[in-house]
Protein backbone atom coordinates (compact mmCIF):
# COMPACT_ATOMS: atom_id res chain seq x y z
CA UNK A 1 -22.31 25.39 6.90
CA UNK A 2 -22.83 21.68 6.44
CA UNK A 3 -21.87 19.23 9.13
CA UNK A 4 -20.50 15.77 7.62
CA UNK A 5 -20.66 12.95 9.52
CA UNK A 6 -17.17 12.13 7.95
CA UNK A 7 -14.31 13.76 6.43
CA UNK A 8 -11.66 11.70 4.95
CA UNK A 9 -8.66 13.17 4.17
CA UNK A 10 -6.48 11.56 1.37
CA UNK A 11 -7.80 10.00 -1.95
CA UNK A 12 -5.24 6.56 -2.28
CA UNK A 13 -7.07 3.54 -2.17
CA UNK A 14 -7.08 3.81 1.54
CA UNK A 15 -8.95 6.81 1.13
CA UNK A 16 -11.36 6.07 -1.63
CA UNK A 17 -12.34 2.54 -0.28
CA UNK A 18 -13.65 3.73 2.73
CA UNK A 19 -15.08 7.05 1.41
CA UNK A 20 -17.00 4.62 -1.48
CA UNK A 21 -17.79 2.29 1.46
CA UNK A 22 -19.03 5.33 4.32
CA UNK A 23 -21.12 6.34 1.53
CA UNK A 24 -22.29 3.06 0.78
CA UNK A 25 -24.15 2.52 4.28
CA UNK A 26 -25.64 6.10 4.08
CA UNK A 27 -23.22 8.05 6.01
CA UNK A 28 -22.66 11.94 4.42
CA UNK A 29 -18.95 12.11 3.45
CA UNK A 30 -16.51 14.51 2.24
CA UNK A 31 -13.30 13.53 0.63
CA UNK A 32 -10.84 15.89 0.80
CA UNK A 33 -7.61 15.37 -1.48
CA UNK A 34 -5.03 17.72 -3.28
CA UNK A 35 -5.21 15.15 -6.26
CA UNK A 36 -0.95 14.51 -6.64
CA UNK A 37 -0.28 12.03 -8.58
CA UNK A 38 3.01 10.89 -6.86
CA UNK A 39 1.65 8.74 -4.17
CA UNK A 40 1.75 4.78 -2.96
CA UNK A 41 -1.27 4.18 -5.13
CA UNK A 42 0.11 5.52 -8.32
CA UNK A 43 2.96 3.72 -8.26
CA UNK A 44 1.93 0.80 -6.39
CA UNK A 45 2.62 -3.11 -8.57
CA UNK A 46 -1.29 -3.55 -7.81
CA UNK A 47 -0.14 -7.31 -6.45
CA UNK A 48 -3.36 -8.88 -4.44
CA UNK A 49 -1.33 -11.80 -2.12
CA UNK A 50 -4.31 -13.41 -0.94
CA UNK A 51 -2.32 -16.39 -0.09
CA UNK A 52 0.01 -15.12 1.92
CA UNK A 53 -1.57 -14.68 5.97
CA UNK A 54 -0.29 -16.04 8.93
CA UNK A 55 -2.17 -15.55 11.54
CA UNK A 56 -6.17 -16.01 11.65
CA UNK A 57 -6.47 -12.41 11.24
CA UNK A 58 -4.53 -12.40 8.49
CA UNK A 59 -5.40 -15.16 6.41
CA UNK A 60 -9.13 -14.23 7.30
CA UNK A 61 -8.57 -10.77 6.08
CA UNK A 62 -6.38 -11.74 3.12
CA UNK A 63 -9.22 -13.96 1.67
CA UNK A 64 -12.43 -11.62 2.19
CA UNK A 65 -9.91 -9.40 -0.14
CA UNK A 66 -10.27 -11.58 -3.10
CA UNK A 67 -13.69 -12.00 -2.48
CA UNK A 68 -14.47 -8.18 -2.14
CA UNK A 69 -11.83 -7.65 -5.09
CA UNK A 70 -14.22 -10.23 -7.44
CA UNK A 71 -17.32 -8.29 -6.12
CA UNK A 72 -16.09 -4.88 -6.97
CA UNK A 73 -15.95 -4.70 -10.74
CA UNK A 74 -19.81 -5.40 -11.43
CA UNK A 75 -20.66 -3.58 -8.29
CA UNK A 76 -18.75 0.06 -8.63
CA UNK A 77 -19.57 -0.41 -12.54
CA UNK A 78 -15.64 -0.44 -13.48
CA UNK A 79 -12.97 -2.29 -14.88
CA UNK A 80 -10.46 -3.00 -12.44
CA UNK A 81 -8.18 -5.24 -14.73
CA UNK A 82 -8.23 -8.01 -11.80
CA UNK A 83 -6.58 -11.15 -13.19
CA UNK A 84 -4.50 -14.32 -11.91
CA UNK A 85 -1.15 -14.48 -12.55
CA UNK A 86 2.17 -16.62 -11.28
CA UNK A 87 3.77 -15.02 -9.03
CA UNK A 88 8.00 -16.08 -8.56
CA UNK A 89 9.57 -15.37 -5.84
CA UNK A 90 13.28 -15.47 -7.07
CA UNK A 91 16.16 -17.28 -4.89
CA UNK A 92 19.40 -15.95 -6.28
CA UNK A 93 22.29 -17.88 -7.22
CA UNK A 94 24.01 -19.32 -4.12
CA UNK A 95 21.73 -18.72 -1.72
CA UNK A 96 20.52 -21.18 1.30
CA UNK A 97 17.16 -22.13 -0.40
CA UNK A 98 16.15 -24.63 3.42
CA UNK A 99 16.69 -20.88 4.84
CA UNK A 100 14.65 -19.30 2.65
CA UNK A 101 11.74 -21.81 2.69
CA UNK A 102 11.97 -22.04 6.46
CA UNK A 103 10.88 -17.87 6.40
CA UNK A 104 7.59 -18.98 4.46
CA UNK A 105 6.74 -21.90 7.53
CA UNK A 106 4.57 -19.53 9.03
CA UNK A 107 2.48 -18.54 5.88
CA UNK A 108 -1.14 -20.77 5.85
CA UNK A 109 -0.15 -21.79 2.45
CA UNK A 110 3.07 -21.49 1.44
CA UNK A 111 4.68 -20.51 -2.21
CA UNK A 112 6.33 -23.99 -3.40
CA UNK A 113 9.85 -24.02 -4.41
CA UNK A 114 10.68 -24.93 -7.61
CA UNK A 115 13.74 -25.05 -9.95
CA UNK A 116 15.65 -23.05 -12.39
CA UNK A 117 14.25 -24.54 -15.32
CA UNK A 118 10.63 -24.67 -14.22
CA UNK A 119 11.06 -20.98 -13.36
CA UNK A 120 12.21 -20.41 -16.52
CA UNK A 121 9.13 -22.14 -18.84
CA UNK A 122 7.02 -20.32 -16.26
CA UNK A 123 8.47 -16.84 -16.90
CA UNK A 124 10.69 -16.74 -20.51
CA UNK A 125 12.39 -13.84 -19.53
CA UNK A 126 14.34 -14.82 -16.68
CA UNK A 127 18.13 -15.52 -16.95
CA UNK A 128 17.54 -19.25 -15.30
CA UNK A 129 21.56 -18.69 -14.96
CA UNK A 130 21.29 -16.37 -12.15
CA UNK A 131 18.92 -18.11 -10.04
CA UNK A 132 18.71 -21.48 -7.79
CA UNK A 133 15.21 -22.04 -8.30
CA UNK A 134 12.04 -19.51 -7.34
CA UNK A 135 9.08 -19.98 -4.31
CA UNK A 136 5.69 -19.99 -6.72
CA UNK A 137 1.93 -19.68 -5.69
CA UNK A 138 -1.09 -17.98 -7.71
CA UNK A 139 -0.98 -14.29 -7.40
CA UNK A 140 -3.84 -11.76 -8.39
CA UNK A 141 -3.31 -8.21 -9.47
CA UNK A 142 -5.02 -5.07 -10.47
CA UNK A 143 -5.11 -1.88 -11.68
CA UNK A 144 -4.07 0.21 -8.76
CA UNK A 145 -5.62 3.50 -11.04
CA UNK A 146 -8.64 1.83 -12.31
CA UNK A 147 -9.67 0.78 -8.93
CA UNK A 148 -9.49 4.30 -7.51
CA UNK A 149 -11.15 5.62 -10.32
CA UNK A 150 -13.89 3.39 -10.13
CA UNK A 151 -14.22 3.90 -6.09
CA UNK A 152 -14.13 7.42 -6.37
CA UNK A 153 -16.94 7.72 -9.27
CA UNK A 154 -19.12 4.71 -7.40
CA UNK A 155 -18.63 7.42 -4.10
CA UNK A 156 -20.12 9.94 -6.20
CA UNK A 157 -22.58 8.40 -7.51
CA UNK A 158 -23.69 7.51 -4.08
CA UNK A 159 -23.57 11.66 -2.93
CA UNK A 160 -20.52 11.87 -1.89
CA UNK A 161 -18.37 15.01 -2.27
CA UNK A 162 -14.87 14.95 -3.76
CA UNK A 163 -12.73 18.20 -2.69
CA UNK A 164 -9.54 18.46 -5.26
CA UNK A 165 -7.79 20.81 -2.15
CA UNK A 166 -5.16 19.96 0.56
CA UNK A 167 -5.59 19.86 3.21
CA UNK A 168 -4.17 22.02 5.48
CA UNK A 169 -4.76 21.46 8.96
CA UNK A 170 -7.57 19.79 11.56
CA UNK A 171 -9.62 22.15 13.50
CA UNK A 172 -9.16 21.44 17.26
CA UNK A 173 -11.09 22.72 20.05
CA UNK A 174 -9.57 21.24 23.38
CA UNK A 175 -9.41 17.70 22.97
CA UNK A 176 -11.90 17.84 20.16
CA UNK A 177 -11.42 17.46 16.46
CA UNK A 178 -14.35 19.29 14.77
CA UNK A 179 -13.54 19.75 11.14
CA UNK A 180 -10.79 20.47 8.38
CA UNK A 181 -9.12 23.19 6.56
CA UNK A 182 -7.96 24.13 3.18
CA UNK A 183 -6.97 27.13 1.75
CA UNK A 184 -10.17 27.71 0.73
CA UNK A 185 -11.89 27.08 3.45
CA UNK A 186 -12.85 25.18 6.73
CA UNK A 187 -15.05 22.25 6.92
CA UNK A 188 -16.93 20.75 9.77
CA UNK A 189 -17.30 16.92 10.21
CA UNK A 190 -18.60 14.61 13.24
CA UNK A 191 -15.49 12.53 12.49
CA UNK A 192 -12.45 13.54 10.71
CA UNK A 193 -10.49 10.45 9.03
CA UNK A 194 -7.20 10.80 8.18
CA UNK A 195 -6.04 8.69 5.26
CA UNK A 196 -3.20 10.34 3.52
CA UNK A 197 -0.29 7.78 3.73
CA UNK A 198 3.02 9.11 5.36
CA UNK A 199 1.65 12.74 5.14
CA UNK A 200 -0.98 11.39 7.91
CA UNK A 201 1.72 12.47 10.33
CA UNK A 202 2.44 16.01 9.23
CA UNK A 203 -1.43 16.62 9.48
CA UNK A 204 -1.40 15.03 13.11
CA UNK A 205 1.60 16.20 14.46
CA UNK A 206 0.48 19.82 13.53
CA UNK A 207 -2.20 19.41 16.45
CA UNK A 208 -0.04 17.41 18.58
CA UNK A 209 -0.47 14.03 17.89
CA UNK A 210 1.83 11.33 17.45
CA UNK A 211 1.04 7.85 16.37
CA UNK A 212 3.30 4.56 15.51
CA UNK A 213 2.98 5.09 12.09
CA UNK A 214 6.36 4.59 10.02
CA UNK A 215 7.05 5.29 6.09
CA UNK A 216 9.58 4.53 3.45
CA UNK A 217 10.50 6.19 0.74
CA UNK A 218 9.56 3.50 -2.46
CA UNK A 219 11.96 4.12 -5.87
CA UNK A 220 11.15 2.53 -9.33
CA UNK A 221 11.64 2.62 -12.52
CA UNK A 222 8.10 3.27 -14.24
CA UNK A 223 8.86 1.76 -18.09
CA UNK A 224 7.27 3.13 -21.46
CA UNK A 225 5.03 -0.09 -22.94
CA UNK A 226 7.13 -2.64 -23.74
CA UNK A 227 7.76 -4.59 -26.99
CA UNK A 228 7.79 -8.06 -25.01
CA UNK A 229 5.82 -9.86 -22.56
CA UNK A 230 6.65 -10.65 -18.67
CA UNK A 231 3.99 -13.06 -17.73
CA UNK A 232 4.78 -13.13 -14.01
CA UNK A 233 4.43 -11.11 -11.59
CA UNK A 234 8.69 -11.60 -9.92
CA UNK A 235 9.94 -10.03 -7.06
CA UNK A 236 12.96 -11.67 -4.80
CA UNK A 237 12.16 -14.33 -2.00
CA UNK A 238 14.27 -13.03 0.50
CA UNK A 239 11.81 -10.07 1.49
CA UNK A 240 14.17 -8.10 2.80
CA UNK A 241 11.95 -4.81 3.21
CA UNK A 242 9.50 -6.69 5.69
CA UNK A 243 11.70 -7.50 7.66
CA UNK A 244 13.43 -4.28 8.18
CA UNK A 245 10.09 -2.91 8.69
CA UNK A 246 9.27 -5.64 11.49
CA UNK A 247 12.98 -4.55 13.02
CA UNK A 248 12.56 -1.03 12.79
CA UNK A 249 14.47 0.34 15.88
CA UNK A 250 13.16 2.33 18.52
CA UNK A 251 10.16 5.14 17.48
CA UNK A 252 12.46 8.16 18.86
CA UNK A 253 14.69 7.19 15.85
CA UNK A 254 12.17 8.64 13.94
CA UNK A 255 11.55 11.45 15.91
CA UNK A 256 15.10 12.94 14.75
CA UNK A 257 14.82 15.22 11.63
CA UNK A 258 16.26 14.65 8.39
CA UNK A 259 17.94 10.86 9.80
CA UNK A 260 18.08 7.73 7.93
CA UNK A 261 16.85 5.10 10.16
CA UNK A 262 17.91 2.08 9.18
CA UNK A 263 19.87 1.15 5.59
CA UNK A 264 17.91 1.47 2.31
CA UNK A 265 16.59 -2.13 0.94
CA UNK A 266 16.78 -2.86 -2.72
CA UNK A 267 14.65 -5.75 -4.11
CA UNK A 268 14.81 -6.41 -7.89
CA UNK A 269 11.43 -7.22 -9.08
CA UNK A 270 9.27 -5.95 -11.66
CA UNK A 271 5.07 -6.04 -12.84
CA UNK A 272 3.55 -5.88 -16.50
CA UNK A 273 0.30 -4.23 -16.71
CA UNK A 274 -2.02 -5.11 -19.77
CA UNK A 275 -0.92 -1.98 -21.69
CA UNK A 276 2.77 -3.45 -21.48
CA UNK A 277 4.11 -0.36 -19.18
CA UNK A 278 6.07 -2.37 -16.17
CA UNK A 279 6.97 -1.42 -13.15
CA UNK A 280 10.02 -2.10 -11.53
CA UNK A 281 11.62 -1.83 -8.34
CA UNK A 282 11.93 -1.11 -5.89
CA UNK A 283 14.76 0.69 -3.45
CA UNK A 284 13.19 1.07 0.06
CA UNK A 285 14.64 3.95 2.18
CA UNK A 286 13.82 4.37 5.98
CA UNK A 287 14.56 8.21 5.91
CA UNK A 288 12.56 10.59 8.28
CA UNK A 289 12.76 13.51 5.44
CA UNK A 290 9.33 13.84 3.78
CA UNK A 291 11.38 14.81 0.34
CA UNK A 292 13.65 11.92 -1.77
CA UNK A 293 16.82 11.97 0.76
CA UNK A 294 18.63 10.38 -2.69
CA UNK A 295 20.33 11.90 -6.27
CA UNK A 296 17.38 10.17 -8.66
CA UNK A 297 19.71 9.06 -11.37
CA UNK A 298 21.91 7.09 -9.19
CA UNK A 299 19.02 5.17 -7.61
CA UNK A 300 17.66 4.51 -11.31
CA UNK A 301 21.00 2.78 -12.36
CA UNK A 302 21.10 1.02 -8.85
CA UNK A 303 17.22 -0.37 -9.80
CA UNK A 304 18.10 -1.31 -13.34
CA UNK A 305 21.50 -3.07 -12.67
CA UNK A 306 19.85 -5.45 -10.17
CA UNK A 307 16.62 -6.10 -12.45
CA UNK A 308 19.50 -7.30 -15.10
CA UNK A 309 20.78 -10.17 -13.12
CA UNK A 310 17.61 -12.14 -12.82
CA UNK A 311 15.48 -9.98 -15.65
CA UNK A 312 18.77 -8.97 -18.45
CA UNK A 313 16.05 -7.16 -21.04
CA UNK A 314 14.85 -5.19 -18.84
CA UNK A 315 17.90 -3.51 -17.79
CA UNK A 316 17.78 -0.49 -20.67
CA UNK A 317 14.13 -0.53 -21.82
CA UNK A 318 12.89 3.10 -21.76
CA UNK A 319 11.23 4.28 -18.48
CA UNK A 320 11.33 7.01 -15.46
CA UNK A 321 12.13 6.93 -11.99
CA UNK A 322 9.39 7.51 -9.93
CA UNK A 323 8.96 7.97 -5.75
CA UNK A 324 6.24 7.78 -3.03
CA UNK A 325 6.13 7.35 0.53
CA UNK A 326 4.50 4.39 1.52
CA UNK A 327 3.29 3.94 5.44
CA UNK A 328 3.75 0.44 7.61
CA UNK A 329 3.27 -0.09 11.18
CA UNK A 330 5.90 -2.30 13.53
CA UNK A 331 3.15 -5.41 13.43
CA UNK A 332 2.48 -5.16 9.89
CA UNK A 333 -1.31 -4.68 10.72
CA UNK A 334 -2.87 -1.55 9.52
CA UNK A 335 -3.51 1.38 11.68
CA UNK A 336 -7.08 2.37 12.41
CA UNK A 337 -10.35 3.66 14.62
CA UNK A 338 -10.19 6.78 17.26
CA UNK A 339 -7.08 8.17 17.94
CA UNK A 340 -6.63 7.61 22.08
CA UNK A 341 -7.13 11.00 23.72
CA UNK A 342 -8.47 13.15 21.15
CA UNK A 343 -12.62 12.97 20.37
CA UNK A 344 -13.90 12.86 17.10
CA UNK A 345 -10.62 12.09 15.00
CA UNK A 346 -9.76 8.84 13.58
CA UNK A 347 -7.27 7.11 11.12
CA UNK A 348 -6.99 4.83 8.58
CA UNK A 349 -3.42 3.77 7.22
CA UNK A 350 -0.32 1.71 7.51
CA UNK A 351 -1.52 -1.05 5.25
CA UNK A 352 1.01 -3.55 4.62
CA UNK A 353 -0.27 -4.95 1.23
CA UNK A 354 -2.64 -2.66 0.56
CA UNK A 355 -4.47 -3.95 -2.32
CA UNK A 356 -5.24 -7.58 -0.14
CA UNK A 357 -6.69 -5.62 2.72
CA UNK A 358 -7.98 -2.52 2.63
CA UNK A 359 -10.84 -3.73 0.44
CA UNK A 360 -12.44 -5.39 2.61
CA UNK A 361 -11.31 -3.28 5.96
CA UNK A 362 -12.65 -0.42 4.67
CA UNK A 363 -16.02 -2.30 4.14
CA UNK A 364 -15.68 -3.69 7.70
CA UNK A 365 -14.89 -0.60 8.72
CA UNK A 366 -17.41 1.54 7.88
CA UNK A 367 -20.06 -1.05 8.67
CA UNK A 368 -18.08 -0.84 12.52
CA UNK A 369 -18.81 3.44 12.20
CA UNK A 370 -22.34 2.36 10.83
CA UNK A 371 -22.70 0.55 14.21
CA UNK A 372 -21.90 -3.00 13.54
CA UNK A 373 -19.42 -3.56 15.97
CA UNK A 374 -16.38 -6.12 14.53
CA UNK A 375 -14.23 -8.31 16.22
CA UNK A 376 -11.47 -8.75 13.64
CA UNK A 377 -11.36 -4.58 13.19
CA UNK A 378 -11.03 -4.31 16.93
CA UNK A 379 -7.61 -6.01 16.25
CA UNK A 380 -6.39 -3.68 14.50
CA UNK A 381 -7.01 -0.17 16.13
CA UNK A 382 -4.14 2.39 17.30
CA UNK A 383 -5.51 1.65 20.63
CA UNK A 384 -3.48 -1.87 20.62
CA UNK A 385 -0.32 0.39 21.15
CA UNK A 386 -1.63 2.22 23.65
């Protein structure tokens, strides 16, 4: 039986990123993945905020992500649909706009606030009525499909193997991860990644391992193409989500089964892709259940009578609610490298806007497996919570 040097389990971009990029600097990898198309990546907006860091991590990170994200199209041979766009970040009508400018202070460079009206010849569809004004910076945005596709036939291309199973458990011997299993069969690996979003902790917890790794469950409203254009990407300023998730209470509150952590989050915003389907959202839910802990129709009207205020054609175009659970840490850093205690397993999730960073961590990354040691990755290791 072969031995890999790595197995990665789960095929988001997470999964396929670092796969593509393990391949890339010669390393034998298997990617293991049950192929579901309900997960983060599916249903992701795609939004690239390359502006947006804070720290020197951050902002460091964030920019090597529109780099790598300029690189990739010529270089996996694929059309990612990367573009530019406005992105408006929506104050709504009697709100403290000093308050809400004060929360961007921190950012390196900060969205600029500008009125109704501008908002309005900016995006044509907003109800300039409903709003003070909206925060505005350059945005980019892809294809969250298109990228994944083009990783995981770039991966291939490279050698890699691409297993459409689940996978159903790690094989550990002692303190020892040595391979995977499916249904099928078992697999051996010198280094088993995991990389499967929220179900990263079903997969570790089977052999005993708990890490600081958190999830919500994301609701939208995924539309049929649309007969009109929404330029902008528009989502509100008040980021209420990141904030809960930089709140979240104590990690025994998620130990509890079946328990809703903290109050759901609903944030009216909404994306066009370039074949005029939109996604819009989103309803946040900090719920320790793995399955949607809410009645689907009522969360749909909840979505689409909040997109009305600021957004009023959008509230009946035609379209499905959709769910995934999407992972975040307490720090908002993602959660990598050896898990503490256990040889030969690793992981590689909880990314906070995934489509600005794990481009280029996963490149970082594997070059950091490949040898290259890497100050910036170091930073960002499950080790830090140790």
């Amino acid at each position: 039986m072969q031995t890999y040097d790595n197995i990665v389990i789960g095929n988001g971009l997470a999964g396929a990123a670092l796969s593509y990029e393990l391949a890339k600097v010669k390393q034998s990898v298997l990617l293991i993945d049950e192929g579901s198309p309900d997960s983060g990546t599916r249903y992701s907006y795609g939004g690239i905020g390359y502006w947006a860091g804070t720290t020197e991590l951050t902002e460091t990170i964030f920019r090597a992500g529109i780099v790598r994200h300029r690189e990739l199209p010529d270089e996996l041979g694929a059309d990612t649909q990367l573009r530019e766009l406005d992105l408006l970040l929506t104050v709504a009508k009697g709100a403290d706009i000093a308050a809400v400018k004060a929360s961007y202070a921190a950012m390196r460079t900060p969205p600029q606030f500008i009125d109704a009206k501008t908002a309005g010849e900016i995006e044509p569809q907003l109800n300039t009525e409903a709003i003070e004004g909206a925060f505005t910076t350059r945005h980019a945005h892809v294809d969250p499909i298109l990228l994944v596709a083009g990783y995981n036939a770039a991966f291939r291309q490279l050698g890699g193997h691409h297993n459409l199973s689940a996978a159903t458990g790690l094989v550990r011997i002692g303190d020892t991860v040595t391979g995977v299993t499916t249904e099928a069969q078992a697999y051996a690996a010198k280094r088993v990644i995991v990389s499967a979003g929220a179900y990263s902790l079903q997969l570790l917890s089977a052999v005993g391992v708990q890490v600081p790794l958190y999830f919500t469950h994301a609701e939208i409203v995924e539309t049929a193409p649309l007969d009109f254009e929404v330029r902008s990407l528009i989502m509100p300023a008040n980021n209420a989500r990141t904030d809960s998730e930089s709140a979240s209470p104590d990690p025994s509150e998620w130990q509890k089964p079946n328990h809703q952590v903290m109050p759901p989050v609903l944030e009216a915003g909404v994306i066009q892709f370039r074949d005029k389907t939109a996604r819009i959202g989103q309803i946040s839910r900090f719920h320790t259940a793995f399955v949607p802990p809410a009645d689907a129709s009522e969360s749909e009207k909840a979505i689409r009578d909040a997109i009305a205020r600021p957004l009023p054609k959008l509230k009946n175009v035609p379209g499905i609610w959709r769910h995934c659970l999407v992972t975040f840490t307490q720090d908002n850093l993602p959660l990598l490298g050896p898990v503490p205690g256990i040889d030969g397993l690793h992981l590689f999730s909880g990314f906070t806007g995934p489509f600005a960073l794990v481009p280029p961590v996963a490149q970082r990354y594997a070059q950091q497996l490949n040898h290259s040691p890497d100050e910036l990755i170091e930073q960002m290791t499950v080790s830090r919570f140790s």
